[in-house]
C-alpha atoms as a PDB file:
ATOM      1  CA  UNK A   1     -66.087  25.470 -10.204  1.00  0.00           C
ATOM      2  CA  UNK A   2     -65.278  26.693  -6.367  1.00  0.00           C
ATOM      3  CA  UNK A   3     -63.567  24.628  -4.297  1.00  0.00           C
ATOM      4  CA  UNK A   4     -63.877  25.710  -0.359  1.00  0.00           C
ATOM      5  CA  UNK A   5     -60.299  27.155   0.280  1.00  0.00           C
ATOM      6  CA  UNK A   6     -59.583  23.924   2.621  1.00  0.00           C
ATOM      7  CA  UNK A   7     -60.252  21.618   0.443  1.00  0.00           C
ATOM      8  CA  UNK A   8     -57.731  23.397  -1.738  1.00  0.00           C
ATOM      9  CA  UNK A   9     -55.369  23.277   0.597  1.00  0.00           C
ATOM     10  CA  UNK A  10     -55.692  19.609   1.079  1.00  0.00           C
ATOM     11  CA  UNK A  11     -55.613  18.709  -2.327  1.00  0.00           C
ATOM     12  CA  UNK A  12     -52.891  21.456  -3.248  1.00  0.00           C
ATOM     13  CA  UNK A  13     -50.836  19.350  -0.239  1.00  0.00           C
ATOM     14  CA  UNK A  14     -51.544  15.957  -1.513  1.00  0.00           C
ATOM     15  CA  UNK A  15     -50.407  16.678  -4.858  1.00  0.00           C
ATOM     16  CA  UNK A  16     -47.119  18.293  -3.493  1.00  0.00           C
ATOM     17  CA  UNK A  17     -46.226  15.248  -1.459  1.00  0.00           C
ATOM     18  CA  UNK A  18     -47.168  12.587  -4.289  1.00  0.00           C
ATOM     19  CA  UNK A  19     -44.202  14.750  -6.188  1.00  0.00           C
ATOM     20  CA  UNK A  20     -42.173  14.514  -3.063  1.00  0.00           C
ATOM     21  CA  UNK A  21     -42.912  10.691  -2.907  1.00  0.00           C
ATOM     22  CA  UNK A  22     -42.087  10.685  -6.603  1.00  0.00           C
ATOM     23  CA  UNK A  23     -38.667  12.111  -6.226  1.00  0.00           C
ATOM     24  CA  UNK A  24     -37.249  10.386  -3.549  1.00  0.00           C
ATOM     25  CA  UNK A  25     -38.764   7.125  -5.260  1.00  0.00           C
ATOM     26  CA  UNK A  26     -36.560   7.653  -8.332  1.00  0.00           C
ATOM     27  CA  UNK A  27     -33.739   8.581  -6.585  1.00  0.00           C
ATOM     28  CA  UNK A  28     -33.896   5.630  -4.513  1.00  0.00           C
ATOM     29  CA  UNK A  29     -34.311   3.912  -7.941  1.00  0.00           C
ATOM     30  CA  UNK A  30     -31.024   5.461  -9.238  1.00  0.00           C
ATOM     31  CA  UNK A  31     -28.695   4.908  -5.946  1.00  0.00           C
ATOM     32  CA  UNK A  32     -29.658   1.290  -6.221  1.00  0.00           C
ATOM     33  CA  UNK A  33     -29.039   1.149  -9.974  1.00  0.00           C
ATOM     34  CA  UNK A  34     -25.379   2.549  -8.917  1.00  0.00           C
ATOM     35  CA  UNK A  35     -25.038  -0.218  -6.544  1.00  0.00           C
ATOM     36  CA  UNK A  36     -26.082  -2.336  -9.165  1.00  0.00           C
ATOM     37  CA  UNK A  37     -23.705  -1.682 -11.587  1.00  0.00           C
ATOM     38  CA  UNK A  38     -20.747  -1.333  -9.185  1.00  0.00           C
ATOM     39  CA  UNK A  39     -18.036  -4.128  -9.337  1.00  0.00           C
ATOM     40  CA  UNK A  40     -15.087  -5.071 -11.252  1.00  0.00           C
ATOM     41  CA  UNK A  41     -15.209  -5.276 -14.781  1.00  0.00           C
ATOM     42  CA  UNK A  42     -13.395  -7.935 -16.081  1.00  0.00           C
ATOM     43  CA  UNK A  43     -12.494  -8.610 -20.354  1.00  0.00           C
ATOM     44  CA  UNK A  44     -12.322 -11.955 -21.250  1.00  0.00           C
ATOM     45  CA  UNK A  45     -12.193 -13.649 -24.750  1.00  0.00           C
ATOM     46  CA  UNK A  46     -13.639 -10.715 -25.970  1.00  0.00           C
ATOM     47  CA  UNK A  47     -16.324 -10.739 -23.111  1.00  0.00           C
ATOM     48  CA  UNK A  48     -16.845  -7.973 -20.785  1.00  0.00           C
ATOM     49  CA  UNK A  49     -18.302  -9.769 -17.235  1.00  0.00           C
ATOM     50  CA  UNK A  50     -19.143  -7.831 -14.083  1.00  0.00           C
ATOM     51  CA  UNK A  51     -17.399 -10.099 -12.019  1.00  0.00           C
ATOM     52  CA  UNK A  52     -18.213  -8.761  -8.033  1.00  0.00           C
ATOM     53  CA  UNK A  53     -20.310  -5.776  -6.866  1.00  0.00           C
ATOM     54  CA  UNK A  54     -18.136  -4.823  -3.384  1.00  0.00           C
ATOM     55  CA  UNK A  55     -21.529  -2.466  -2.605  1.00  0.00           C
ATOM     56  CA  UNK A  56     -24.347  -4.806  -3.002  1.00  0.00           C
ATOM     57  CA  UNK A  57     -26.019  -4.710   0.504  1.00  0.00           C
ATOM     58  CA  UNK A  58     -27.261  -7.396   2.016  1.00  0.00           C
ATOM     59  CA  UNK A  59     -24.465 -10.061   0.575  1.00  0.00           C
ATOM     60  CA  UNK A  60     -21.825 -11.640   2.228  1.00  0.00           C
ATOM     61  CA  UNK A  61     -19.605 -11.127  -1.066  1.00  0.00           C
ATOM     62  CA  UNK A  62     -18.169  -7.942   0.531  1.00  0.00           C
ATOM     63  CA  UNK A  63     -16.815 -10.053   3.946  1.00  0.00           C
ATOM     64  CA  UNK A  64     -15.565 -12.935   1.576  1.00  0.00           C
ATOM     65  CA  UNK A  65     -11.793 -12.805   0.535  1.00  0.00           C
ATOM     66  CA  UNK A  66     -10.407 -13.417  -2.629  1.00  0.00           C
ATOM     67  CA  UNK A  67      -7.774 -15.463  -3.512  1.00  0.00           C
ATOM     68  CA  UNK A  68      -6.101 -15.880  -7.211  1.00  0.00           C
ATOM     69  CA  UNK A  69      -5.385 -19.251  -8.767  1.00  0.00           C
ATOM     70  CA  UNK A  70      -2.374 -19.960 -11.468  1.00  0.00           C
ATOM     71  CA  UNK A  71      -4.690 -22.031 -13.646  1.00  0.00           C
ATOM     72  CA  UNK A  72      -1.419 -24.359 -15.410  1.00  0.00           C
ATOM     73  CA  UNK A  73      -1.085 -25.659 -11.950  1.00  0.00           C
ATOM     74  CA  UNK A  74      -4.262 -24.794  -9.768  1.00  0.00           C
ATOM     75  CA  UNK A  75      -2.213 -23.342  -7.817  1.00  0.00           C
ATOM     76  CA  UNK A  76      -3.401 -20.172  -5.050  1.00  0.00           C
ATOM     77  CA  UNK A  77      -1.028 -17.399  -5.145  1.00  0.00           C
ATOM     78  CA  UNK A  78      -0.035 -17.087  -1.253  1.00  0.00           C
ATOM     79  CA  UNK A  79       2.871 -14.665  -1.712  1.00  0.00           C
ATOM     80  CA  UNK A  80       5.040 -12.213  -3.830  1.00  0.00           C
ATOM     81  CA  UNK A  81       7.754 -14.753  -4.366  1.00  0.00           C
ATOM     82  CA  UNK A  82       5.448 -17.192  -5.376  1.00  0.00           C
ATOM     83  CA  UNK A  83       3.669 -14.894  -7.968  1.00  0.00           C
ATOM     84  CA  UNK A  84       6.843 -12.818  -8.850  1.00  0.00           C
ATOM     85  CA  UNK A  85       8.585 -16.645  -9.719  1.00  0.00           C
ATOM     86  CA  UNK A  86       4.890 -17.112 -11.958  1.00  0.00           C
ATOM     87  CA  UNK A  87       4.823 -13.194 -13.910  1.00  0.00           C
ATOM     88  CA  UNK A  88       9.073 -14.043 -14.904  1.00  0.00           C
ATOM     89  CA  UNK A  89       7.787 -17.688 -16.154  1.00  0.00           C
ATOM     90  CA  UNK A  90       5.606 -15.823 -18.355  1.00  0.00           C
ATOM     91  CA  UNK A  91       8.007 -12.707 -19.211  1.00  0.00           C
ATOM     92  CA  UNK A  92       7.311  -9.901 -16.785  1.00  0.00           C
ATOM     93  CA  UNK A  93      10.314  -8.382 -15.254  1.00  0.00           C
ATOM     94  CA  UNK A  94      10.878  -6.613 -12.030  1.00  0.00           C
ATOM     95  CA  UNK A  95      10.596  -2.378 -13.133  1.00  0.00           C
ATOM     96  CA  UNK A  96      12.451  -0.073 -10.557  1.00  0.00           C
ATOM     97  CA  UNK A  97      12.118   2.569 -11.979  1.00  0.00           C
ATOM     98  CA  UNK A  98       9.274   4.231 -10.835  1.00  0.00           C
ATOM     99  CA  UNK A  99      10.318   5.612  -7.785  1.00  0.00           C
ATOM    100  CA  UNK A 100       7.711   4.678  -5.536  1.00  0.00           C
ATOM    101  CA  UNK A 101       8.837   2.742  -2.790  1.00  0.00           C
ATOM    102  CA  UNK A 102       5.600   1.257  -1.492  1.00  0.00           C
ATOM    103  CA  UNK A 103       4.738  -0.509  -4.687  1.00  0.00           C
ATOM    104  CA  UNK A 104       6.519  -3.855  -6.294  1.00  0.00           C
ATOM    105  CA  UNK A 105       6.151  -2.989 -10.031  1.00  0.00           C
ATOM    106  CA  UNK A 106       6.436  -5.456 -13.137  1.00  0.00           C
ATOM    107  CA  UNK A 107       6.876  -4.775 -16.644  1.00  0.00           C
ATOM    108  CA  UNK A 108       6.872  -6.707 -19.971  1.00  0.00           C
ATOM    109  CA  UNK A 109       9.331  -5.821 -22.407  1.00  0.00           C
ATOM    110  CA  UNK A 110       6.577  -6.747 -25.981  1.00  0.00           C
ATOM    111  CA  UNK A 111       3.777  -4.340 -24.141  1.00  0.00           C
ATOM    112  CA  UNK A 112       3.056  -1.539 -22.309  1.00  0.00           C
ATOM    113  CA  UNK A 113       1.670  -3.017 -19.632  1.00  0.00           C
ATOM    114  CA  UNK A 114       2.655  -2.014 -16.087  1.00  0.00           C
ATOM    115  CA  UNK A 115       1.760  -4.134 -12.792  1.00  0.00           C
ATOM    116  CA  UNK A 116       1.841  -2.220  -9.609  1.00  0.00           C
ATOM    117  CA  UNK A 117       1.160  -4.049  -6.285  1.00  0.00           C
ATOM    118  CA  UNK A 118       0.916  -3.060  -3.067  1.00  0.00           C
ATOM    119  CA  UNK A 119       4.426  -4.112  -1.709  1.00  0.00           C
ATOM    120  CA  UNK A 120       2.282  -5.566   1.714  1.00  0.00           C
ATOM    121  CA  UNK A 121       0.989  -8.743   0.512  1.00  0.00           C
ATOM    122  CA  UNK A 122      -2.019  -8.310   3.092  1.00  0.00           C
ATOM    123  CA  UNK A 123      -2.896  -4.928   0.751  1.00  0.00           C
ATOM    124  CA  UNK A 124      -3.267  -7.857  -1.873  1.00  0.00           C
ATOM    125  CA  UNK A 125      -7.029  -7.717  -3.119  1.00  0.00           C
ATOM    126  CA  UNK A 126      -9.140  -8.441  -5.770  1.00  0.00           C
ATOM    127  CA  UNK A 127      -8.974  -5.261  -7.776  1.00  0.00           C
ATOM    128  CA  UNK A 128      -4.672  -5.862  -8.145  1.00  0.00           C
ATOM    129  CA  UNK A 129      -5.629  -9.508  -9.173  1.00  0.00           C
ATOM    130  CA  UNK A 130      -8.506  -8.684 -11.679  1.00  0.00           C
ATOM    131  CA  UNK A 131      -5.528  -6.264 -13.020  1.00  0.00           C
ATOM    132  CA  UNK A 132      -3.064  -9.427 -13.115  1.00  0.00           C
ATOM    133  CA  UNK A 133      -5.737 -11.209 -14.809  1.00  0.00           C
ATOM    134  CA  UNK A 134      -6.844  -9.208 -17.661  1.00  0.00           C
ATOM    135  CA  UNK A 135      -2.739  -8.621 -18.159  1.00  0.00           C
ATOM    136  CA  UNK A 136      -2.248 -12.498 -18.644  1.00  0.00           C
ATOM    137  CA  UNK A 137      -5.047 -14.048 -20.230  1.00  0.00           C
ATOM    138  CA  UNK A 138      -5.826 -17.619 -19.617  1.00  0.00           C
ATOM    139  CA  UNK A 139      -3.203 -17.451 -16.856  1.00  0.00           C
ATOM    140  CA  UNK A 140      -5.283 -16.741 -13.503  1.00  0.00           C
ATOM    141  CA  UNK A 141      -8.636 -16.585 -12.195  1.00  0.00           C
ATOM    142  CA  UNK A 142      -9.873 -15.135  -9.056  1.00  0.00           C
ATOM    143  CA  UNK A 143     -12.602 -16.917  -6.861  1.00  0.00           C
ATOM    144  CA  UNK A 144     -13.487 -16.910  -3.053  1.00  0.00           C
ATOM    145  CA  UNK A 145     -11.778 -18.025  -0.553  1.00  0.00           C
ATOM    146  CA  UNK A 146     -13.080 -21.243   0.965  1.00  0.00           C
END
């Protein structure tokens, strides 16, 4: 069969930009698959939870702080003292030996596990808390600020 040489053109061009369409389509489909499955993952009882996603657009998540609660008391951890007064109630010990000045470090002698904080409490957010949290089961939770 002949085909008049601009009708081959057009058809030639609408197949090429259905591909185009096609590829930027999936990789639309994978960037928001990434955003997706961005977030802190957090083990619990033998559960893995994704428990925020920071780069989910069009949520207020991402402008919401985060605040950690001592679950014995209900208490909200407002400062180093406070939580450094909470980690030696439940055996974690001050580590200096790491050299780095900008970090307040904890240790526990039966693991280890190593805390590091950012020695400004302000530097304080959720991904140093989720770290708290999967170090001390059953100890803290994190939720949103009110």
């Amino acid at each position: 069969m002949w085909l008049d040489p601009l009708l081959y053109n057009i058809i030639s061009t609408h197949n090429s930009l259905l591909k185009k369409h096609q590829i930027i389509q999936e990789t639309k489909t994978k960037e928001r698959k990434k955003k997706i499955m961005s977030g802190v993952w957090v083990f619990k009882n033998g559960v893995i939870r994704l428990v925020e996603n920071p780069n989910q657009s069009g949520s207020d998540t991402q402008n919401r702080r985060k605040v950690m609660v001592y679950l014995p008391t209900g208490e909200v951890v407002s400062s180093y003292s406070t939580l450094e007064q909470i980690l030696q109630s439940l055996g974690w010990e001050r580590y200096f030996g790491g050299g780095d000045t900008d970090l307040l470090q904890f240790h526990k002698r039966s693991s280890i596990d190593l805390i590091s904080l950012p020695r400004d409490f302000t530097k304080f957010n959720s991904v140093y808390m989720y770290d708290i949290v999967v170090k001390n089961p059953n100890y803290f939770h994190v939720r949103d600020s009110h």
